[in-house]
C-alpha atoms as a PDB file:
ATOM      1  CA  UNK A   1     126.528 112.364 113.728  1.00  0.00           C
ATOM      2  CA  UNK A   2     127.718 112.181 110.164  1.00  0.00           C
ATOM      3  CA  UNK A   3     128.474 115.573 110.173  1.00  0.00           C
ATOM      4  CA  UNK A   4     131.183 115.425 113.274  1.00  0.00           C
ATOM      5  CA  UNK A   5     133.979 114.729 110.820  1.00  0.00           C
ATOM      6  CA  UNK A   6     132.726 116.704 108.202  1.00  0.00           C
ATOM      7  CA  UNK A   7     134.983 120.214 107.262  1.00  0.00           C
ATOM      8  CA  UNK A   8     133.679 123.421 106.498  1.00  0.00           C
ATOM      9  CA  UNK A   9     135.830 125.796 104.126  1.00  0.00           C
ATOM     10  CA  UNK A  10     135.548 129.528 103.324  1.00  0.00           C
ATOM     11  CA  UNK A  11     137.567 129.775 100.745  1.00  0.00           C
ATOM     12  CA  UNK A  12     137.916 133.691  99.600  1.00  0.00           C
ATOM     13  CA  UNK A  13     138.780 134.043  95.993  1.00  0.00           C
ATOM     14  CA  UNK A  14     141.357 137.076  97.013  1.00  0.00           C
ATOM     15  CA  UNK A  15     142.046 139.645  94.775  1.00  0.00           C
ATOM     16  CA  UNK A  16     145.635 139.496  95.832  1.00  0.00           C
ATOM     17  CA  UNK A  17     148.546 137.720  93.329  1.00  0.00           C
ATOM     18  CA  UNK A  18     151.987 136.232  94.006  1.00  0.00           C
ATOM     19  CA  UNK A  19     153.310 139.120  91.871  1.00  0.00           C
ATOM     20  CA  UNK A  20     151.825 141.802  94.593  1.00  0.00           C
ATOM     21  CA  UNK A  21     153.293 139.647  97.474  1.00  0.00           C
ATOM     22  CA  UNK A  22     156.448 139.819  96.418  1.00  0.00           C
ATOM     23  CA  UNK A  23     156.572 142.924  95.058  1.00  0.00           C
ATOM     24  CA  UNK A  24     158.262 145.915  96.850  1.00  0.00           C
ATOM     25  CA  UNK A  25     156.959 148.595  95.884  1.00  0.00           C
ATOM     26  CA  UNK A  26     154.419 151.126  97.817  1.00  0.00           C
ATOM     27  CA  UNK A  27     151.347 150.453  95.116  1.00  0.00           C
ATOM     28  CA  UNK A  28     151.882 146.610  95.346  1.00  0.00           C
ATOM     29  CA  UNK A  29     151.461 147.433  99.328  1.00  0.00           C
ATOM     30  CA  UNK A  30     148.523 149.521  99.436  1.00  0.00           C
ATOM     31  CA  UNK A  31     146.444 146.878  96.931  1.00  0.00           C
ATOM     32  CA  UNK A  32     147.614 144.029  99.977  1.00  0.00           C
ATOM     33  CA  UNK A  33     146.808 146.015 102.529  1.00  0.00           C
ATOM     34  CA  UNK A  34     143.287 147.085 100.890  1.00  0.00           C
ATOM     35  CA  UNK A  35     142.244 143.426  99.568  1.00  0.00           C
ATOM     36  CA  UNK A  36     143.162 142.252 103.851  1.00  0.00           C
ATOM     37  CA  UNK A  37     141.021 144.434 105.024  1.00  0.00           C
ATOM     38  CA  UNK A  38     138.246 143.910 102.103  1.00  0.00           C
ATOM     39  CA  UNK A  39     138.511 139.876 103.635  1.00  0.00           C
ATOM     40  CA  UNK A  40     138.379 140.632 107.074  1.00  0.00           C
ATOM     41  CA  UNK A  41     135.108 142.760 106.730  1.00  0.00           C
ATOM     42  CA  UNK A  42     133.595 140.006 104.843  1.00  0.00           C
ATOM     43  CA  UNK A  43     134.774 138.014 107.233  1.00  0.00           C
ATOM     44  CA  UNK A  44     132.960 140.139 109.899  1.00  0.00           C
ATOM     45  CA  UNK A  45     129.864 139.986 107.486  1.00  0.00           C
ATOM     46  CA  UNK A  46     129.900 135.982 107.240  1.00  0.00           C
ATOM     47  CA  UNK A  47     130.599 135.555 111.159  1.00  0.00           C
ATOM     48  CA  UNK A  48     133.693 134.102 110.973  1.00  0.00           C
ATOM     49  CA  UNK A  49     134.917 135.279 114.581  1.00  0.00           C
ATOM     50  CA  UNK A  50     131.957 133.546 116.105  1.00  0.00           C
ATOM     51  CA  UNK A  51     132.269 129.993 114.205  1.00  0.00           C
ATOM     52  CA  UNK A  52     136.215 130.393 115.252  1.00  0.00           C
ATOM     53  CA  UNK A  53     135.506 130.810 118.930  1.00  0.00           C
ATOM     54  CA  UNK A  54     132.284 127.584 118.976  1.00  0.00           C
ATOM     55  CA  UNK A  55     133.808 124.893 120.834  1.00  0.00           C
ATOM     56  CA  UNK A  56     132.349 122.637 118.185  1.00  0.00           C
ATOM     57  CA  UNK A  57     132.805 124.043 115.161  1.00  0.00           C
ATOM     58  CA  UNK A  58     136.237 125.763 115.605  1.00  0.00           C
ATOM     59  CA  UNK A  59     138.273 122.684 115.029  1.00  0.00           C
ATOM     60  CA  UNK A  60     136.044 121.407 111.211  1.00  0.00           C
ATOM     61  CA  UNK A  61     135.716 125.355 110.122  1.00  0.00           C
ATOM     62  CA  UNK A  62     138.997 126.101 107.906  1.00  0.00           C
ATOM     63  CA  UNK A  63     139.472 129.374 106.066  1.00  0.00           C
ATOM     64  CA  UNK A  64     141.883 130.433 103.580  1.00  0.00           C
ATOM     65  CA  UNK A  65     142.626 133.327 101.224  1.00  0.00           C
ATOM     66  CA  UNK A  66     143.927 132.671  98.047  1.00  0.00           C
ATOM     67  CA  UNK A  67     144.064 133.972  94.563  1.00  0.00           C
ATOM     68  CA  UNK A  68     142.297 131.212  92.972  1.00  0.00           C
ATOM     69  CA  UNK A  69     143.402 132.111  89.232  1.00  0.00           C
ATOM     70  CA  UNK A  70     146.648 131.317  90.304  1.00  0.00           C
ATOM     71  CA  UNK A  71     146.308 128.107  92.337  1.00  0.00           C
ATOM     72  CA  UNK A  72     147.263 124.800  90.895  1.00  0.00           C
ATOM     73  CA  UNK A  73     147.190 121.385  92.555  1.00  0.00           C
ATOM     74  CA  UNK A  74     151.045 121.422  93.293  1.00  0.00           C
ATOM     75  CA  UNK A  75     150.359 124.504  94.866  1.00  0.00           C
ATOM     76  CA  UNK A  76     151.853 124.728  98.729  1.00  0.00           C
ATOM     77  CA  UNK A  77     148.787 126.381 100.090  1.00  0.00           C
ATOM     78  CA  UNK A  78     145.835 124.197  97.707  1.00  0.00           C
ATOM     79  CA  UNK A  79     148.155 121.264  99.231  1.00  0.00           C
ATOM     80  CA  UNK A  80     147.835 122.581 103.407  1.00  0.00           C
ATOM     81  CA  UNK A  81     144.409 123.098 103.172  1.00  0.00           C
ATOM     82  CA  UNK A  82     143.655 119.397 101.634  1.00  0.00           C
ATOM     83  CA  UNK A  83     146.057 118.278 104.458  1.00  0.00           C
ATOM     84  CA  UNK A  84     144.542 120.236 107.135  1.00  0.00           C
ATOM     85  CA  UNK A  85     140.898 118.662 105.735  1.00  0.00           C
ATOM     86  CA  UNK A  86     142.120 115.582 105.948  1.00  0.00           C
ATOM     87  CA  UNK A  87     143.067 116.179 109.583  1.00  0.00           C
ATOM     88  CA  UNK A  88     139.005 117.277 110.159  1.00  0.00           C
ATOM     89  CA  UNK A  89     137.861 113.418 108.656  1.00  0.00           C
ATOM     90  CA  UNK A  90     140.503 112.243 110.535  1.00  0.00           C
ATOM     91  CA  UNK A  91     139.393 113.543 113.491  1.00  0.00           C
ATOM     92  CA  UNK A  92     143.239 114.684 114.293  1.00  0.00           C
ATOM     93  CA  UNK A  93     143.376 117.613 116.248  1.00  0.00           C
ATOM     94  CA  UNK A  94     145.200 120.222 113.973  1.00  0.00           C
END
């Protein structure tokens, strides 16, 4: 019972920058593209798709990818993901 409000995060320290985001150019594209499909075998690996589709686990399981070199508090996805925990204690449906 202590545990039904309680959120689990994957947080995957991606390889991926701001700079190669916004960048436009085709090498800046190919490292994205590589690094997304790097996370979504390890995704694979952890069982990510299975947690997502449990009935009880698929609202408290959050996952994010971020570059966590460049994160600071202020940051706009650090700040969702403390939201969307907050919305697991809560017990608000997100």
């Amino acid at each position: 019972d202590e545990l039904r409000f309680a959120a689990f995060v994957l947080v995957i320290n991606s390889a991926v920058g701001k700079k190669d985001l916004q960048a436009q150019d085709q090498d800046s594209a190919a490292r994205v593209q590589d690094c997304r499909e790097f996370e979504k075998a390890l995704e694979e690996m952890l069982g990510v798709p299975e947690i997502k589709e449990s009935p009880a686990q698929k609202f408290r399981f959050l996952k994010c990818s971020m570059n966590c070199s460049e994160i600071t508090r202020e940051d706009p996805a650090w700040e969702k993901l403390l939201s969307d925990i907050r919305k697991v204690s809560k017990g608000v449906d997100a």
